[in-house]
C-alpha atoms as a PDB file:
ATOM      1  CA  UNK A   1       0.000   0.000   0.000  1.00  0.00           C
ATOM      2  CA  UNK A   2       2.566   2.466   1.088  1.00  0.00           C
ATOM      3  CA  UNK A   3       4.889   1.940  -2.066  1.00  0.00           C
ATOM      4  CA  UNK A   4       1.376   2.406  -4.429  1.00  0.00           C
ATOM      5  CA  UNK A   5       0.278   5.350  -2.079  1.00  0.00           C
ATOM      6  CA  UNK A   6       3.943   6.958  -3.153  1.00  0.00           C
ATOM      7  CA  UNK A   7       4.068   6.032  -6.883  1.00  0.00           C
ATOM      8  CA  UNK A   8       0.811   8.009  -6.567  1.00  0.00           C
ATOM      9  CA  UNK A   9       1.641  10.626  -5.667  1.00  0.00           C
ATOM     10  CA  UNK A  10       4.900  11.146  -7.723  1.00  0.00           C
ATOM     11  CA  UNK A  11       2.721  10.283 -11.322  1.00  0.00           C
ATOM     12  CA  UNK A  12       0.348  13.036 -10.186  1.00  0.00           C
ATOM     13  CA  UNK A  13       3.302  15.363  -8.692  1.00  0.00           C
ATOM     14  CA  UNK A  14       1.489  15.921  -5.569  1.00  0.00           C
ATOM     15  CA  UNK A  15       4.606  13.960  -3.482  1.00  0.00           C
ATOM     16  CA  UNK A  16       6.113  15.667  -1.201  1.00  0.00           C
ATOM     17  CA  UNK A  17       9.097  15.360  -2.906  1.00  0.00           C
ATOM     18  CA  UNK A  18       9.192  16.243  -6.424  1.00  0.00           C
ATOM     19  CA  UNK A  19       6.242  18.088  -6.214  1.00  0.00           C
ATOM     20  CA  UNK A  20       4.770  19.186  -9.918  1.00  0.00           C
ATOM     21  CA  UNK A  21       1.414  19.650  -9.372  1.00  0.00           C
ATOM     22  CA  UNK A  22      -0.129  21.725 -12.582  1.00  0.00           C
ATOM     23  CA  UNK A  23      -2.490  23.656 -10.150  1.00  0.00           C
ATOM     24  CA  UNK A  24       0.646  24.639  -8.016  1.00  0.00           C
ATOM     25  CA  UNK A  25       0.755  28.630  -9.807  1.00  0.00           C
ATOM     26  CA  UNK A  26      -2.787  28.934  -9.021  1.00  0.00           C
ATOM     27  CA  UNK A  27      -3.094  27.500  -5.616  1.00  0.00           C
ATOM     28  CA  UNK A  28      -0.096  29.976  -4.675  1.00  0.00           C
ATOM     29  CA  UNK A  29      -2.217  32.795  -6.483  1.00  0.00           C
ATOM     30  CA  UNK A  30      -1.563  35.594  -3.338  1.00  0.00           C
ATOM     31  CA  UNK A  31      -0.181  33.366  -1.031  1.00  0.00           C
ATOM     32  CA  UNK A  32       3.251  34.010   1.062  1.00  0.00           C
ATOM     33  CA  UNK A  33       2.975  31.598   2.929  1.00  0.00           C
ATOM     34  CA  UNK A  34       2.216  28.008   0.696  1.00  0.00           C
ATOM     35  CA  UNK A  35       3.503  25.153   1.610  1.00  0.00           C
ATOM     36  CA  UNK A  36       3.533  21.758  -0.805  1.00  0.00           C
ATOM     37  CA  UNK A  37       1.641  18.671  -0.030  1.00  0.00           C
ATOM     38  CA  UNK A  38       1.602  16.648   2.611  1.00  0.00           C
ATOM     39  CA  UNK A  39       1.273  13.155   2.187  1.00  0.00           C
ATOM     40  CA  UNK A  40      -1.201  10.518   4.320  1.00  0.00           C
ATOM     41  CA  UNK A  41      -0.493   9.487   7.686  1.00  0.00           C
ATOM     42  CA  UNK A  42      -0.953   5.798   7.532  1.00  0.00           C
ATOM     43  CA  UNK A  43      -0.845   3.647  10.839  1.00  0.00           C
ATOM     44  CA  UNK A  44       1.306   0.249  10.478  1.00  0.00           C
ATOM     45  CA  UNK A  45      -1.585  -1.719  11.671  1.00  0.00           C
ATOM     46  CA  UNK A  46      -3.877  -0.308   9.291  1.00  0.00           C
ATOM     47  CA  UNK A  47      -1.996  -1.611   5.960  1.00  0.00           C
ATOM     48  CA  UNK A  48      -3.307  -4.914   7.652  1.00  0.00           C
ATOM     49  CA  UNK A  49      -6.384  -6.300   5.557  1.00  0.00           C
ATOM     50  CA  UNK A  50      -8.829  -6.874   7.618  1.00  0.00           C
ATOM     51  CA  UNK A  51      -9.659  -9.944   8.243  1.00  0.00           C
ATOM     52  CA  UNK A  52     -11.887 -11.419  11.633  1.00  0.00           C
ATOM     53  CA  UNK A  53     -10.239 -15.189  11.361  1.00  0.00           C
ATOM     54  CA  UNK A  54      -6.346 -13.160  11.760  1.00  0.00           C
ATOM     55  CA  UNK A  55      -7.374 -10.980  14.513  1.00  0.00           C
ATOM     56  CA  UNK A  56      -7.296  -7.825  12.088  1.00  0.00           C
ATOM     57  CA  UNK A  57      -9.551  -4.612  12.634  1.00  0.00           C
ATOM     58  CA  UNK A  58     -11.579  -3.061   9.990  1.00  0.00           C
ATOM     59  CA  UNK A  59      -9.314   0.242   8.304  1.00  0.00           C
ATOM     60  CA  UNK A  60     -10.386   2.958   9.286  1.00  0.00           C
ATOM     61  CA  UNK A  61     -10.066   6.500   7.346  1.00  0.00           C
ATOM     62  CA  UNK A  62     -10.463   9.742   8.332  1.00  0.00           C
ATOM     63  CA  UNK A  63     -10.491  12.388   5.891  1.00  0.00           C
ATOM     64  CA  UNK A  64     -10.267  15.799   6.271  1.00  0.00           C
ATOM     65  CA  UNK A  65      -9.964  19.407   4.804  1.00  0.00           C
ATOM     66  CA  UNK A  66      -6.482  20.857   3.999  1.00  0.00           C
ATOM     67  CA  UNK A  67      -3.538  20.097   6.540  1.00  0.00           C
ATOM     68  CA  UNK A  68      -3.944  23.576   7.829  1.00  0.00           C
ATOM     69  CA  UNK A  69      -0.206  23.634   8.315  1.00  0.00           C
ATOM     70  CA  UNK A  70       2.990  22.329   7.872  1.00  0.00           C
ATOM     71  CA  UNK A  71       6.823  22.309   7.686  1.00  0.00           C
ATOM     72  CA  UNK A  72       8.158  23.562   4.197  1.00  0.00           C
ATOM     73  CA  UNK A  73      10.707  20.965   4.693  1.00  0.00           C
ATOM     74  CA  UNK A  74       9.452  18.149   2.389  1.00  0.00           C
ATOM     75  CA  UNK A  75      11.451  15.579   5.063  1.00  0.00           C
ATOM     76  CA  UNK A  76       8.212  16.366   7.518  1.00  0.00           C
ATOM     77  CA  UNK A  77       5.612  15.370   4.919  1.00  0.00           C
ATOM     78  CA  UNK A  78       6.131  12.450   3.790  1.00  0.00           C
ATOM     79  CA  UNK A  79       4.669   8.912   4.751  1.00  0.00           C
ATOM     80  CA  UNK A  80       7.211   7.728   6.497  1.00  0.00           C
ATOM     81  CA  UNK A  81       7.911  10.828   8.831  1.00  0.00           C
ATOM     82  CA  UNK A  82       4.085  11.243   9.816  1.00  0.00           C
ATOM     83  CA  UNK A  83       4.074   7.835  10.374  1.00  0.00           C
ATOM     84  CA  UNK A  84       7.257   7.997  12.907  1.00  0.00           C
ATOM     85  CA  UNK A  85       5.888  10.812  14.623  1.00  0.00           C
ATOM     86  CA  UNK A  86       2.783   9.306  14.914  1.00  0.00           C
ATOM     87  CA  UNK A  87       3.611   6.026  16.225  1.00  0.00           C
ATOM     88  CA  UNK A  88       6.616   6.879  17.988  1.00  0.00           C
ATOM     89  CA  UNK A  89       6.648  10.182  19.393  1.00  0.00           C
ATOM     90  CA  UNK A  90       2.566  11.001  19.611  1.00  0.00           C
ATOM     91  CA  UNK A  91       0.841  10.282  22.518  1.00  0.00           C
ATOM     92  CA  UNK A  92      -3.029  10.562  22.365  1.00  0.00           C
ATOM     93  CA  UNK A  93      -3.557  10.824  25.553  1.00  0.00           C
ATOM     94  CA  UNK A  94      -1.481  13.911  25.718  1.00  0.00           C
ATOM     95  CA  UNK A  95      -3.296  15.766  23.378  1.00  0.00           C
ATOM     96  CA  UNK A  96      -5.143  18.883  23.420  1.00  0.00           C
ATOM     97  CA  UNK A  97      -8.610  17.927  24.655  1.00  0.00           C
ATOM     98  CA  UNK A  98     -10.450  20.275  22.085  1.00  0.00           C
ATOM     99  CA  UNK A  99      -8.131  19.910  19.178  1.00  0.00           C
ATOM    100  CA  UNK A 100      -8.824  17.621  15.905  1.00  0.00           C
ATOM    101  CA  UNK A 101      -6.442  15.605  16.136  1.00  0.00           C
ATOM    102  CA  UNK A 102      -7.162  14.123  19.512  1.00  0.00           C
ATOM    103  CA  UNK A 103     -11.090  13.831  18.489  1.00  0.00           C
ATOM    104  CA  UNK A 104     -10.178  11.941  15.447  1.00  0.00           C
ATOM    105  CA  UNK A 105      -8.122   9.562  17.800  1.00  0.00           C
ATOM    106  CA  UNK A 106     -11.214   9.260  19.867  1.00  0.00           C
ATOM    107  CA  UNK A 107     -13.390   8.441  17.377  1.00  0.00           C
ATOM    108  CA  UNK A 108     -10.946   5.960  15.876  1.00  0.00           C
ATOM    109  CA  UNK A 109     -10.589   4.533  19.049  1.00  0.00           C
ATOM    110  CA  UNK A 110     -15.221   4.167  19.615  1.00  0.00           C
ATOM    111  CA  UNK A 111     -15.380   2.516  16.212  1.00  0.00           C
ATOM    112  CA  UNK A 112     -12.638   0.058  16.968  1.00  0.00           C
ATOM    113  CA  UNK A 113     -13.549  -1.082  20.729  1.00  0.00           C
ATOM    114  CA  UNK A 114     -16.173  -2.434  19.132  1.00  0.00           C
ATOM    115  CA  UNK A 115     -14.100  -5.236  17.131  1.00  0.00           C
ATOM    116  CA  UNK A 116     -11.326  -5.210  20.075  1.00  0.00           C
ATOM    117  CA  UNK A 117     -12.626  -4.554  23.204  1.00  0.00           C
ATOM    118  CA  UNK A 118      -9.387  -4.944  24.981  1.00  0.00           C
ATOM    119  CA  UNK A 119      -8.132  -2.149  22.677  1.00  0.00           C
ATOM    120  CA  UNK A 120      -6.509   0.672  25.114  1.00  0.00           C
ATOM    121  CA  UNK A 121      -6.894   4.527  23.882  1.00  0.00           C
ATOM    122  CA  UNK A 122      -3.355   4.913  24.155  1.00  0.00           C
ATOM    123  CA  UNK A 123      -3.074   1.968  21.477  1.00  0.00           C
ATOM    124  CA  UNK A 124      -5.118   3.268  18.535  1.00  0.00           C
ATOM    125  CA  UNK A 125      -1.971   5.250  17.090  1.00  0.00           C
ATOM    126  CA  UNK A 126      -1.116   2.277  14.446  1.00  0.00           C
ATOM    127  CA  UNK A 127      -4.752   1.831  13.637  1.00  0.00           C
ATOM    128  CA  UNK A 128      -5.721   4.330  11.474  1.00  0.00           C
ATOM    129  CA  UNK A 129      -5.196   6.104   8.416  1.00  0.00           C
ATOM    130  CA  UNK A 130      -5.893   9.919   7.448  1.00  0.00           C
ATOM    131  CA  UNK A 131      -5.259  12.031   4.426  1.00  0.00           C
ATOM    132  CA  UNK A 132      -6.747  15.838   3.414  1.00  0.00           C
ATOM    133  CA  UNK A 133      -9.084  16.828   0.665  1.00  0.00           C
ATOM    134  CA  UNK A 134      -6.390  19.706  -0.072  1.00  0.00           C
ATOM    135  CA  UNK A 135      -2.894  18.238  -0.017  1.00  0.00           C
ATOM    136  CA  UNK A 136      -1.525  21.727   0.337  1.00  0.00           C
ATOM    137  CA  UNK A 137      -1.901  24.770   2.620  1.00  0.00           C
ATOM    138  CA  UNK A 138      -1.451  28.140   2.075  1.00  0.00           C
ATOM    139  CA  UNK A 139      -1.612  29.810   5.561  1.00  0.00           C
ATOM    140  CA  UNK A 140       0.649  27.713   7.951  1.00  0.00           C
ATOM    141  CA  UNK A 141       1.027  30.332  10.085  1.00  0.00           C
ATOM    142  CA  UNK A 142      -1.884  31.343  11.352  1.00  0.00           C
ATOM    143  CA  UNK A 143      -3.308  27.963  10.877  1.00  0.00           C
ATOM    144  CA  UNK A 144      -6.297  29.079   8.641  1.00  0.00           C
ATOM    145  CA  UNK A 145      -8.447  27.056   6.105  1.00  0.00           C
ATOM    146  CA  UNK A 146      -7.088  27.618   2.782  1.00  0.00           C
ATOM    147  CA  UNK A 147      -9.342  28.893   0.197  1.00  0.00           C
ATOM    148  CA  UNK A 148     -11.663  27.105  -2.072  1.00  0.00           C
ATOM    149  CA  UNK A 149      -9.438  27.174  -4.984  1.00  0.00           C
ATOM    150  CA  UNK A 150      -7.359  24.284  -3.501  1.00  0.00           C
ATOM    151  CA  UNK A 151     -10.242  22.002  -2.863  1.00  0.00           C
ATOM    152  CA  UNK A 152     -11.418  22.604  -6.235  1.00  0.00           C
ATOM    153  CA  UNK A 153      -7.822  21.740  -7.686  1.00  0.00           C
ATOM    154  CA  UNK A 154      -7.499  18.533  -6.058  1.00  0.00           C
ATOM    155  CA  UNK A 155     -10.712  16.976  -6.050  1.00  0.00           C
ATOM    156  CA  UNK A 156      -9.819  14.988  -9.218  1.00  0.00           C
ATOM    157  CA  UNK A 157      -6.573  13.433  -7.201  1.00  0.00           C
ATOM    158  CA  UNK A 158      -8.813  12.313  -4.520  1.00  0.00           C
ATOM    159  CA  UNK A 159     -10.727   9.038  -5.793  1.00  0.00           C
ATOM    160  CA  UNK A 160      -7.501   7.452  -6.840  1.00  0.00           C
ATOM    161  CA  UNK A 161      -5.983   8.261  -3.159  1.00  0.00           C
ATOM    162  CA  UNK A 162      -9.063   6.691  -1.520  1.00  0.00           C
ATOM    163  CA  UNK A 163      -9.061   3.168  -3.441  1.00  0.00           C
ATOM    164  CA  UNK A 164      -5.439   2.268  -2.936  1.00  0.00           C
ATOM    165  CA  UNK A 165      -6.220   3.603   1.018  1.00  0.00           C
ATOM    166  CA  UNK A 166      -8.785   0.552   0.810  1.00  0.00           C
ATOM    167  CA  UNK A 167     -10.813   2.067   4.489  1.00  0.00           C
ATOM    168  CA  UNK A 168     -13.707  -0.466   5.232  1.00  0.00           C
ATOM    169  CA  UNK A 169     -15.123   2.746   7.041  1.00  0.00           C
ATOM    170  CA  UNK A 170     -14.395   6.417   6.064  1.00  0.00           C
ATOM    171  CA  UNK A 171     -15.075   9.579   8.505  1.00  0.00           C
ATOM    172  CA  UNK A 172     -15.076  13.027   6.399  1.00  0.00           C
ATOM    173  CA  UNK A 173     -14.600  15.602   8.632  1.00  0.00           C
ATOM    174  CA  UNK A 174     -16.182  18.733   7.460  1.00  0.00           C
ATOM    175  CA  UNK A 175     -17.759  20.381   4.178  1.00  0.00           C
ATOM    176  CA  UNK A 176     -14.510  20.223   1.747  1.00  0.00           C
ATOM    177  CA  UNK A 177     -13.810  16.929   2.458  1.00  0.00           C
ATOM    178  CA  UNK A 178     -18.058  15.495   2.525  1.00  0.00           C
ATOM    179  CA  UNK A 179     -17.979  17.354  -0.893  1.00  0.00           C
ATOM    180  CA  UNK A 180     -15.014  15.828  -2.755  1.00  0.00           C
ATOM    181  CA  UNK A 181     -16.269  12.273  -1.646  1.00  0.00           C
ATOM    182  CA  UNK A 182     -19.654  13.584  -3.507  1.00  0.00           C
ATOM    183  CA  UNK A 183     -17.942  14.450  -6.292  1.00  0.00           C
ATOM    184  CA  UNK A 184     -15.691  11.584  -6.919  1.00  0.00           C
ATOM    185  CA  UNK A 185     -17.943   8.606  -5.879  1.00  0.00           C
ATOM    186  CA  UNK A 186     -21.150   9.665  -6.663  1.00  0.00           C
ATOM    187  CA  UNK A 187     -21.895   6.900  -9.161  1.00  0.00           C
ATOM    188  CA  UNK A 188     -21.604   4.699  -6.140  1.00  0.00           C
ATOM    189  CA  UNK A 189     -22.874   6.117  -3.253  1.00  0.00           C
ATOM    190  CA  UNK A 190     -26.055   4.658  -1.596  1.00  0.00           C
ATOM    191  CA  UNK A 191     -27.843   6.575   1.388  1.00  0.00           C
ATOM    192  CA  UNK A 192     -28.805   4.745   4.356  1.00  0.00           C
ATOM    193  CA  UNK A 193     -31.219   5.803   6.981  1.00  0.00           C
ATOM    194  CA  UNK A 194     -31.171   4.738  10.441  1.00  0.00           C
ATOM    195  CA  UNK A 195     -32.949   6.591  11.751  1.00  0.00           C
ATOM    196  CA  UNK A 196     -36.095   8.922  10.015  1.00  0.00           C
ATOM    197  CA  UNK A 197     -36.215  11.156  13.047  1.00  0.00           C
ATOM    198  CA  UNK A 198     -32.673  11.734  13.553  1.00  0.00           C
ATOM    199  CA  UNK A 199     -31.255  12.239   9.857  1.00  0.00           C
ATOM    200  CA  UNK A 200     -27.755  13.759  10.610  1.00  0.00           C
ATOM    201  CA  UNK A 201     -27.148  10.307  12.063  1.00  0.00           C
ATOM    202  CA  UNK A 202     -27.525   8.737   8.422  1.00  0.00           C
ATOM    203  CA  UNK A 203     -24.708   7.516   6.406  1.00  0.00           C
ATOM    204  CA  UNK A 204     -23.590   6.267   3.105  1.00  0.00           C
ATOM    205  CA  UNK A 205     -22.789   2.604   0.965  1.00  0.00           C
ATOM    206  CA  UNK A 206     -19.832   3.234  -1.513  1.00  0.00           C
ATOM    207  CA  UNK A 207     -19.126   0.924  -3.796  1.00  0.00           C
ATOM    208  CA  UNK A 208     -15.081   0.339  -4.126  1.00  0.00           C
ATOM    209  CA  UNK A 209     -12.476  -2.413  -4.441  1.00  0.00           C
ATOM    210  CA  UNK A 210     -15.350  -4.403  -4.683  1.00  0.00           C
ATOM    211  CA  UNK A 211     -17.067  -4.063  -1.319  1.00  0.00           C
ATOM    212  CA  UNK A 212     -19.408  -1.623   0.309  1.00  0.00           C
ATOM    213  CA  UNK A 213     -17.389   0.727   2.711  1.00  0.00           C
ATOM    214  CA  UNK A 214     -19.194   2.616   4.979  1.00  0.00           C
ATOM    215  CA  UNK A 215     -19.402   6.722   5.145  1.00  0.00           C
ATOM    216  CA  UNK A 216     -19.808   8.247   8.001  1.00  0.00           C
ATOM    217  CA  UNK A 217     -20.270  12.672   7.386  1.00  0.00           C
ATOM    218  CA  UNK A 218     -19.342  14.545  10.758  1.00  0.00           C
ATOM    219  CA  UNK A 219     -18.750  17.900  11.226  1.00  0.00           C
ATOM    220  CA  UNK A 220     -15.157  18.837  10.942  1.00  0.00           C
ATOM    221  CA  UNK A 221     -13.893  19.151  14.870  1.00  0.00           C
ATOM    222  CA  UNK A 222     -12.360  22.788  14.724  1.00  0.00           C
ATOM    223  CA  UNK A 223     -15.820  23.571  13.468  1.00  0.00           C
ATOM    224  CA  UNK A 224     -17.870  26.189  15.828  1.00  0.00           C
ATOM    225  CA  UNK A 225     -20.506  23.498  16.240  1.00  0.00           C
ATOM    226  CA  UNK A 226     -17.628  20.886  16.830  1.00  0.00           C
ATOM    227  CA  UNK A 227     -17.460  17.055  15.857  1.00  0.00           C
ATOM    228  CA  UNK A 228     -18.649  16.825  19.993  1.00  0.00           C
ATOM    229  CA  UNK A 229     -21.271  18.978  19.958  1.00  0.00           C
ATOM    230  CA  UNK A 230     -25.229  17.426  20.899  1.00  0.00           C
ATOM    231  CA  UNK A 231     -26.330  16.552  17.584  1.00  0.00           C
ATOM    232  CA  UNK A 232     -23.095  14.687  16.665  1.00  0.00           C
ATOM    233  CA  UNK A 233     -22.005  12.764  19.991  1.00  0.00           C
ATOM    234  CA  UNK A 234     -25.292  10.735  20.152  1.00  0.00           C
ATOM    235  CA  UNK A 235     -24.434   9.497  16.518  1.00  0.00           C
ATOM    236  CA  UNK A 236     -20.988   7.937  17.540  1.00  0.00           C
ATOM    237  CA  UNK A 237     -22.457   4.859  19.285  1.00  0.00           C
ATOM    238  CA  UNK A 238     -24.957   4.444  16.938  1.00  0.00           C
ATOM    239  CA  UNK A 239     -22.329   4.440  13.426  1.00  0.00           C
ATOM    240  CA  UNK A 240     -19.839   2.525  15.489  1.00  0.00           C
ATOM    241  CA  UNK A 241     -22.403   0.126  16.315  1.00  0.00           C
ATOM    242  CA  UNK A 242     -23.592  -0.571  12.533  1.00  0.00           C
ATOM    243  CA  UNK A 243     -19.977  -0.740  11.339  1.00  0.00           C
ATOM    244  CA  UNK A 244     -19.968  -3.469  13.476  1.00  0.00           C
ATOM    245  CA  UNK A 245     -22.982  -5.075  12.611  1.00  0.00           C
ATOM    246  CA  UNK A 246     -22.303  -5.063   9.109  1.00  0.00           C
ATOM    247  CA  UNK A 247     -18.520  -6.007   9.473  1.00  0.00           C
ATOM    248  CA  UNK A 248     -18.297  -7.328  12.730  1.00  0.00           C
END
């Protein structure tokens, strides 16, 4: 996976080294402060297939906006660095209560309990993957969303990212990310209702790699509302417990 993920990446010059992207002169259009892509974080146990008979867990995907910042040292954004800095020197119990990326550990970690209930929060590091719907940034800064232009530019790059990822679930977080999944699956997408009272708990069927993988539509965490706020927290049981009734 990792070795595909990178070939990838170079063919469409979105690595983060040797980075060629055609769009690059208009994502930089006023921006100081751009840095190149960043490439996905994925955990070591998440390359894994899963499989229930080998003690495997389902992959799990999160994917989000744009990286919202970043080291212009192409060394930092590669796979192999995010994964070494997130297996080796990231604790998630450390991390900032309120911040993104300890909710998407969290969540990672609700989904999964389900399949391993001995699994410990401090072990969900190697279990998950994650990759952004922008694969640049262009305020690292100050940390701010980048503009719509840079969506727009790599939706195309997106499908092709997401099939060699494989995820047996998928968590967008936010509207960027919800809307490139739209528009690059949308020949395959089937809604499901759970419940017809409580329709932001709904989720989606994609067809890929030959097998349904389930789609799960949060709002992203640094959102005002927030990934934890009272419509959204009552849904995490309930999507963690249908991932597990249909893969479980």
């Amino acid at each position: 996976m990792i070795q595909e993920l990178k070939t990838y990446y170079y063919a469409n010059g979105i690595s983060a080294f040797g980075f060629r992207c055609h769009f690059a002169n208009s994502c930089r259009l006023f921006c100081h402060n751009f840095v190149e892509a960043k490439e996905a974080y994925v955990g070591s146990e998440y390359e894994k297939k899963y499989d229930k008979k080998k003690s495997t867990l389902p992959r799990i995907l999160f994917f989000s906006s744009d990286p919202g910042g970043g080291d212009p040292n192409p060394q930092t954004r590669t796979i192999e660095a995010t994964r070494h800095y997130e297996e080796n020197d990231c604790n998630p119990e450390s991390l900032p209560r309120n911040g993104h990326w300890y909710h998407t550990h969290h969540l990672a970690w609700i989904f999964l309990k389900k399949f391993d209930p001995n699994l410990r929060f401090k072990d969900i590091c190697p279990y998950f993957a994650h990759t952004n719907s922008a694969k640049c940034c262009e305020d690292y800064n100050q940390r701010r969303q980048s503009a719509a232009r840079l969506f727009e530019n790599c939706r195309g790059y997106i499908p092709g990212e997401i099939q060699i990822l494989d995820p047996d679930i998928m968590i967008t977080q936010g509207a960027y990310a919800k809307w490139a999944i739209e528009y690059g699956f949308s020949q395959s997408t089937t809604p499901i209702e759970i419940d017809p009272a409580c329709d932001h708990c709904n989720y989606h069927l994609i067809q890929m790699n030959g097998k349904e993988v389930l789609w799960f539509a949060p709002y992203h965490p640094n959102q005002q509302s927030g990934l934890y706020n009272s419509r959204s927290v009552p849904c995490f049981d309930t999507w963690a417990e249908e991932a597990y009734r249909r893969l479980g």
